[in-house]
Protein backbone atom coordinates (compact mmCIF):
# COMPACT_ATOMS: atom_id res chain seq x y z
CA UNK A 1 62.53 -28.66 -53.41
CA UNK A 2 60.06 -28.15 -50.55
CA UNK A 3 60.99 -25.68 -47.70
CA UNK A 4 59.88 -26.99 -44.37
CA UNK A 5 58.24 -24.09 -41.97
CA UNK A 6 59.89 -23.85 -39.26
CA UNK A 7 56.62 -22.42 -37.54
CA UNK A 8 54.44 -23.81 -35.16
CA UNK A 9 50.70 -22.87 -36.02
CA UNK A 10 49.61 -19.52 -34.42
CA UNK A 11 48.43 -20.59 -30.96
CA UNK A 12 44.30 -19.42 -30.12
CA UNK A 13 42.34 -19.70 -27.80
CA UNK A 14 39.26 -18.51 -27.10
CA UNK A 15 37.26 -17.98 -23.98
CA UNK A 16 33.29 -16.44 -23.28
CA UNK A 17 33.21 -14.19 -20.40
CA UNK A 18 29.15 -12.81 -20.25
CA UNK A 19 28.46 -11.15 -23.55
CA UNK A 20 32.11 -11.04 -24.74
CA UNK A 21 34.38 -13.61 -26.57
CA UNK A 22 38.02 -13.32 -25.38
CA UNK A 23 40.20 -14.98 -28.14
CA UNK A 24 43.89 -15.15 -26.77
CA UNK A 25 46.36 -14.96 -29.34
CA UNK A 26 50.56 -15.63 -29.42
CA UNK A 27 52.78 -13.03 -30.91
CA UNK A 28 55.96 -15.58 -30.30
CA UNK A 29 58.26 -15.29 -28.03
CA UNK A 30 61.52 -13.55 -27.04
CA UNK A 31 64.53 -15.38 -25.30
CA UNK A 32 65.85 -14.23 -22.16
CA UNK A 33 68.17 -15.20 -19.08
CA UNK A 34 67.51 -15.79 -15.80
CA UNK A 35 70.09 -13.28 -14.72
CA UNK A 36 67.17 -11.05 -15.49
CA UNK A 37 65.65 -11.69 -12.10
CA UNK A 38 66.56 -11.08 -8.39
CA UNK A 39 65.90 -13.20 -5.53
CA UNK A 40 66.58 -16.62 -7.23
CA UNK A 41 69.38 -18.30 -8.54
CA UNK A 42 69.87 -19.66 -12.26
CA UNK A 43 69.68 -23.59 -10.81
CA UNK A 44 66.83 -23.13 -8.76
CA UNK A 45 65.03 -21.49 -11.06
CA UNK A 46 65.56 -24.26 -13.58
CA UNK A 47 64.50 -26.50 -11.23
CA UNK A 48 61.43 -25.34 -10.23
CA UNK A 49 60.17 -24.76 -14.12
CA UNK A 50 61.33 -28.59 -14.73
CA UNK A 51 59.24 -29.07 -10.99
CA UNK A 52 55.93 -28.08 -12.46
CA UNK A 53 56.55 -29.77 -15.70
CA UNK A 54 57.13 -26.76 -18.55
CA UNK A 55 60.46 -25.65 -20.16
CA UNK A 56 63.35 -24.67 -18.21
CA UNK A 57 64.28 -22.42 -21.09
CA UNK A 58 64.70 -18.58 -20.01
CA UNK A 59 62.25 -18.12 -23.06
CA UNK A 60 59.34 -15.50 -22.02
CA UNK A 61 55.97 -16.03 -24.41
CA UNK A 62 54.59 -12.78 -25.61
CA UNK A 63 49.96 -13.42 -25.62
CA UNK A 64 47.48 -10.40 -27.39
CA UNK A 65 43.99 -10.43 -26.54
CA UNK A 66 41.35 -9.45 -28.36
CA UNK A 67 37.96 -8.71 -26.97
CA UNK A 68 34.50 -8.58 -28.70
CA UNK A 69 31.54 -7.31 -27.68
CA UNK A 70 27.98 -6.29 -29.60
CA UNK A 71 29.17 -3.30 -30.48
CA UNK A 72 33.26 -3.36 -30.37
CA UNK A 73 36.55 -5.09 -31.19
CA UNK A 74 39.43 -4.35 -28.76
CA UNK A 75 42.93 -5.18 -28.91
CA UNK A 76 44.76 -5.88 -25.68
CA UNK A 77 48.30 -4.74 -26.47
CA UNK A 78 50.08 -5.85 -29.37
CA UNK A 79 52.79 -8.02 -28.87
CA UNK A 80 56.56 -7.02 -30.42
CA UNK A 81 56.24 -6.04 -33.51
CA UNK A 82 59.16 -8.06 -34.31
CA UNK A 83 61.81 -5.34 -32.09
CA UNK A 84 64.85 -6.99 -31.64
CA UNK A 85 63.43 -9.96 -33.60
CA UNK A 86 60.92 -10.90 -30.50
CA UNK A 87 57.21 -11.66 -31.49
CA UNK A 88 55.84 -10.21 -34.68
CA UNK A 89 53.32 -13.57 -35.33
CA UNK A 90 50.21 -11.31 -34.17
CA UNK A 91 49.02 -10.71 -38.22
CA UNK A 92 49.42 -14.16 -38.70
CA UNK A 93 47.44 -14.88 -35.47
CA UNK A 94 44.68 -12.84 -36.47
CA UNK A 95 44.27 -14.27 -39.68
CA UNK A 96 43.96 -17.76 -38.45
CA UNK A 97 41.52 -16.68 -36.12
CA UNK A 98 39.53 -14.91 -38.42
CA UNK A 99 40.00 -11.55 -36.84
CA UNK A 100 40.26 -8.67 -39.49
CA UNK A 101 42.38 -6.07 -37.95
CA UNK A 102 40.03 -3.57 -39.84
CA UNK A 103 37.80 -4.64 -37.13
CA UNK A 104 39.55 -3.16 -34.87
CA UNK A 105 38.40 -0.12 -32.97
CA UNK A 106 39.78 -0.10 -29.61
CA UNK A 107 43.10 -0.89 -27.75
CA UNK A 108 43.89 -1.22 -24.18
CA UNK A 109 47.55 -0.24 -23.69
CA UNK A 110 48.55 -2.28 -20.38
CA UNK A 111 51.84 -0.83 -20.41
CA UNK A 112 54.23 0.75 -23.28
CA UNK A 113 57.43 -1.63 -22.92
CA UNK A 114 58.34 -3.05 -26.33
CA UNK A 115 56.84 -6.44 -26.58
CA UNK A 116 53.07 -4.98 -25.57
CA UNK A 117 53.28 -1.98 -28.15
CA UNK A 118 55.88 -2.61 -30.72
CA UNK A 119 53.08 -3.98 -33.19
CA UNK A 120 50.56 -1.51 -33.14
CA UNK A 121 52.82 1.40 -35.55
CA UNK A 122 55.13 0.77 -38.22
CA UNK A 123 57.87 3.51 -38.67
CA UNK A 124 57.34 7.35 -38.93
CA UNK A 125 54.30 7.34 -36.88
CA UNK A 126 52.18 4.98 -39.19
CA UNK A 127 49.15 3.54 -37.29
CA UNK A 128 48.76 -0.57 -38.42
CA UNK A 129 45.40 -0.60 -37.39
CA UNK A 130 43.48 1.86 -39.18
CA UNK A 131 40.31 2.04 -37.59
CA UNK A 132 41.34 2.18 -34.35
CA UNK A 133 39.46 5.17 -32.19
CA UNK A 134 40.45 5.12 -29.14
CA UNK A 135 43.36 3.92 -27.47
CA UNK A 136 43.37 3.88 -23.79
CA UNK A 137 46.83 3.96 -21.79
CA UNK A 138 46.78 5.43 -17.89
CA UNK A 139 47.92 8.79 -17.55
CA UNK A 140 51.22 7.92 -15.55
CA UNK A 141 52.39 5.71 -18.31
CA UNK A 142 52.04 7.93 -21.15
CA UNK A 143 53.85 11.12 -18.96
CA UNK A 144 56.66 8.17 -17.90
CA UNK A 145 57.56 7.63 -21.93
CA UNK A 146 57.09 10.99 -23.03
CA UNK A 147 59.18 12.48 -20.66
CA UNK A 148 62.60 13.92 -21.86
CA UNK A 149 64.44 14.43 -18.54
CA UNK A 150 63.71 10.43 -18.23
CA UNK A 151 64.43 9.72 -21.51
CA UNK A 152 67.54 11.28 -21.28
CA UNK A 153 68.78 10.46 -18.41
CA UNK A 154 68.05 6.74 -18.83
CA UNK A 155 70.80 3.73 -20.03
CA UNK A 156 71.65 4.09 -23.43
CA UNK A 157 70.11 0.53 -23.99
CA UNK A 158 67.07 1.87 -23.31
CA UNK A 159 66.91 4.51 -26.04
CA UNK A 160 65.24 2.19 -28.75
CA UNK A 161 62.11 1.39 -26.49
CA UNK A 162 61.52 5.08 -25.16
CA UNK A 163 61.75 6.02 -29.18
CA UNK A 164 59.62 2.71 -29.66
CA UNK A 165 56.64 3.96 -27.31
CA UNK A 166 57.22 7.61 -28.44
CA UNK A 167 56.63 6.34 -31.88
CA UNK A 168 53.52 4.21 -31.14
CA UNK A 169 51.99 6.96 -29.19
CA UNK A 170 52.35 9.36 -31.90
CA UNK A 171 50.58 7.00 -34.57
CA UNK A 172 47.54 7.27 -32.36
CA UNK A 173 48.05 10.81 -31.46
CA UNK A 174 44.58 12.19 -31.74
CA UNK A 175 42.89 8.99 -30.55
CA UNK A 176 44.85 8.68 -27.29
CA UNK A 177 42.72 8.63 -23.84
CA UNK A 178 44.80 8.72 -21.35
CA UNK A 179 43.24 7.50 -17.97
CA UNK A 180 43.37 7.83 -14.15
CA UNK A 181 40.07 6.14 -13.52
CA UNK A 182 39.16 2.25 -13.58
CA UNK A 183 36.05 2.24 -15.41
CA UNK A 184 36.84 2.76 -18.73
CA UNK A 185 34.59 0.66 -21.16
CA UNK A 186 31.24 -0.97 -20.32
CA UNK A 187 32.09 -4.77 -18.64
CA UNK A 188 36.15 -3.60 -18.97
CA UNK A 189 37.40 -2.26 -15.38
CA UNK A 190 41.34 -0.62 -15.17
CA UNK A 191 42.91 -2.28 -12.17
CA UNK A 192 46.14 -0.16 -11.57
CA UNK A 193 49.12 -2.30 -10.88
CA UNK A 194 52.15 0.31 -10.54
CA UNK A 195 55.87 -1.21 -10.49
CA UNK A 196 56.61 -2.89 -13.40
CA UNK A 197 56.22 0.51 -14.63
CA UNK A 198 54.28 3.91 -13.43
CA UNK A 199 51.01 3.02 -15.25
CA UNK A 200 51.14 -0.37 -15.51
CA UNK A 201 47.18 -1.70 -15.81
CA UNK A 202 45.16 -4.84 -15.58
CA UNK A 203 41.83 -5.33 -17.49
CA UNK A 204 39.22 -7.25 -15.66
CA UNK A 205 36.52 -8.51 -18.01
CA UNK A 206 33.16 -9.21 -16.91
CA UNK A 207 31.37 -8.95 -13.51
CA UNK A 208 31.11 -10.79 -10.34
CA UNK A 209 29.58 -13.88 -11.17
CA UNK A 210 32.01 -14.27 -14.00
CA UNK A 211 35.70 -12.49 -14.75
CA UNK A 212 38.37 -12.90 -16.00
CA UNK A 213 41.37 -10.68 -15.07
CA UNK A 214 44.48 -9.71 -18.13
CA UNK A 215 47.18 -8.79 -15.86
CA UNK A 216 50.02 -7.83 -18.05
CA UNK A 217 53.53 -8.01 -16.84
CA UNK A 218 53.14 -9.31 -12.99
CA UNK A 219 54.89 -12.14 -13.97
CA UNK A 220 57.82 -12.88 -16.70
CA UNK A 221 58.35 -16.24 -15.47
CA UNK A 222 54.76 -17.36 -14.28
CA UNK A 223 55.40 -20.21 -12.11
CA UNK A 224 58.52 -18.58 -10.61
CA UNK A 225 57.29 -15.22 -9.74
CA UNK A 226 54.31 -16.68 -8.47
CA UNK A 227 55.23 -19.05 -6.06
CA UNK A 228 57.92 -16.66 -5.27
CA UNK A 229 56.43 -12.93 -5.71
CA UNK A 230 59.42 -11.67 -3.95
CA UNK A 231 61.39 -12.40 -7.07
CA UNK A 232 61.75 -9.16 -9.78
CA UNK A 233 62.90 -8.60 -13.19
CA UNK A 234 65.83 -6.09 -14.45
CA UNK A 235 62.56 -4.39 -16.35
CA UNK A 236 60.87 -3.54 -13.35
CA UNK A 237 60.56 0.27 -12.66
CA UNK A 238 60.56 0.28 -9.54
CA UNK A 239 60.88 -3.42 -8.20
CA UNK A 240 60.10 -2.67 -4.69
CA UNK A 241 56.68 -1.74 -5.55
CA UNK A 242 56.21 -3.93 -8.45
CA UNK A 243 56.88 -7.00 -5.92
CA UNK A 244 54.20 -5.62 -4.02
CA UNK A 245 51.86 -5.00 -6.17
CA UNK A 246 52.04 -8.59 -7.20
CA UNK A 247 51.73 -9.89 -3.78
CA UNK A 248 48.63 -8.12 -3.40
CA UNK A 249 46.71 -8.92 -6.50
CA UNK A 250 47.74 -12.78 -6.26
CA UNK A 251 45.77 -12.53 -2.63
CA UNK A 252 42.97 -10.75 -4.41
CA UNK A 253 42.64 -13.21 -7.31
CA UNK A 254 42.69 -16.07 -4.97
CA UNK A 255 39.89 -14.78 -2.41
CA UNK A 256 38.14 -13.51 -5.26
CA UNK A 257 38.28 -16.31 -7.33
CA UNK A 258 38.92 -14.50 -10.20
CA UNK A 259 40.69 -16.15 -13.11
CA UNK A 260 43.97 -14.95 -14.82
CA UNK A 261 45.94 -14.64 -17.52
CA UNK A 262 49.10 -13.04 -18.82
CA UNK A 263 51.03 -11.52 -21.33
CA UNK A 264 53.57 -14.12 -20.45
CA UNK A 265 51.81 -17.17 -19.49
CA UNK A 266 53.54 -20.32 -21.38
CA UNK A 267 50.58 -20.34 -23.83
CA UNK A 268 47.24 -17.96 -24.44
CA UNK A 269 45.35 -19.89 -21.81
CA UNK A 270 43.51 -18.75 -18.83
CA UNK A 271 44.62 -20.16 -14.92
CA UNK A 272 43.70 -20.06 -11.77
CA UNK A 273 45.98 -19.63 -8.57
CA UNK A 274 45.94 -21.59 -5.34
CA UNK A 275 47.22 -20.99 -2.14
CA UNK A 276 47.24 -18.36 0.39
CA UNK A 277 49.72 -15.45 1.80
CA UNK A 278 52.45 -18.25 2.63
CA UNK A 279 52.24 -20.28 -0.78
CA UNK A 280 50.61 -19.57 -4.08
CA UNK A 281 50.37 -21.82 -6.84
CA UNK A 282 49.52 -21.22 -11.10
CA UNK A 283 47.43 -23.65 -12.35
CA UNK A 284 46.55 -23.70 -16.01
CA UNK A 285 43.61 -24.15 -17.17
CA UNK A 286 43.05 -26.68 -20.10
CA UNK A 287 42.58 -25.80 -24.14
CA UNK A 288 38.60 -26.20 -24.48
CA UNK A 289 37.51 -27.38 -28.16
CA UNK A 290 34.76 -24.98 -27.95
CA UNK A 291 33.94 -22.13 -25.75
């Protein structure tokens, strides 16, 4: 008897920014709720997903992006890991894209919640990508995880993703950089987004003629939290400051002109937003057969 795969095809995409090939990759996804958020209702949320023409499932994708220059291979977080059963398809991504995760010798941390790190150790501290030397995660995050008076005073729920990021931090103990500054690696620039959690960082590729900004977690629900930036997620640090900070950069990105994409965009694709300070807009950008 043939077993049918219930598995879609790893999702790539690939994108050349200067002298460096971006291929974005899907880990999966991980199944949420709208209760999640504040500022907007269950219905209206549905509605505006079904609006703009993509699920009005409270699913949340989980993208990895890998970056490769001359001289260097760098992983942009690392999806789940399969914690809690969310993600784990980034092996099986870099296969089909013919990435060997020996290749691997840098990885930009954007922040240490579970579906960015959770597949960059296995258990008792074991790094999964060998080769690694550096691993870059801003100073505030690393102290925010490693702290014990946070740890312990935090929800119970909680406890499996502080041990999580404790775990993945300790794989790469002696290859940690933690960092305060935003140049980091040659034609990579930090861009500090604080909020969604003390150190949370964007990676902007490339220069000013062309970019191309990563900008992690400032959005869950990209159409939603864009076109409504007031709106926040339970996950949010400190959602006061994390609504801010995504008010500012989507007024940045559109001035700039400066194309984006996200951890949690529908697909690994790249986007550009519209609009000004009274209305903003996501627009994706269309899968390119070559790039």
């Amino acid at each position: 008897m043939t077993l049918l795969q219930t598995f879609q095809a790893p999702m790539i995409n690939r994108k050349k920014i200067g002298n460096m090939l971006v291929t974005m990759l899907s880990d999966g996804y991980l199944d949420a709720s709208f209760e999640l958020l504040s500022g907007i209702d269950d219905s209206k949320a549905e509605a505006l997903l079904q609006q703009r023409g993509v699920s009005s499932l409270p699913r949340m994708n989980i993208n990895v992006y890998v970056i490769q220059t001359g001289n260097q291979t760098i992983l942009v977080d690392s999806g789940a890991g399969n914690f809690k059963g969310w993600g784990g398809r980034l092996p099986v991504a870099l296969a089909a894209a013919g990435i060997d995760p020996l290749q691997i010798d840098t990885i930009l941390l954007t922040h240490a919640h579970p579906d960015h790190i959770g597949g960059i150790a296995g258990p008792l501290n074991t790094p999964l990508f060998r080769n690694v030397e550096r691993v870059y995660v801003h100073e505030k995050e690393l102290s925010f995880w490693r702290n014990k008076t946070i740890h312990a005073s935090a929800p119970g729920v909680f406890n499996p993703s502080f041990l999580l990021a404790q775990n993945a931090f300790a794989a790469y103990e002696q290859k940690l950089v933690p960092f305060s500054q935003e140049d980091i690696v040659s034609g990579i620039q930090a861009v500090p987004l604080p909020g969604h959690t003390p150190g949370h960082t964007g990676y902007l590729i490339g220069n000013d003629q062309e970019s191309l900004l990563i900008w992690g977690d400032i959005v869950h629900f990209p159409h939603i939290q864009v076109e409504h930036p007031e709106v926040t997620i339970a996950f949010d640090t400190d959602p006061v400051a994390a609504a801010g900070a995504r008010k500012r950069l989507l007024e940045r990105v559109v001035s700039d002109k400066i194309s984006v994409t996200g951890m949690h965009f529908n697909s690994p694709v790249t986007a550009r937003v519209k609009g000004n300070d009274a209305r903003f807009s996501l627009q994706y950008d269309g899968w390119s057969p070559e790039v």
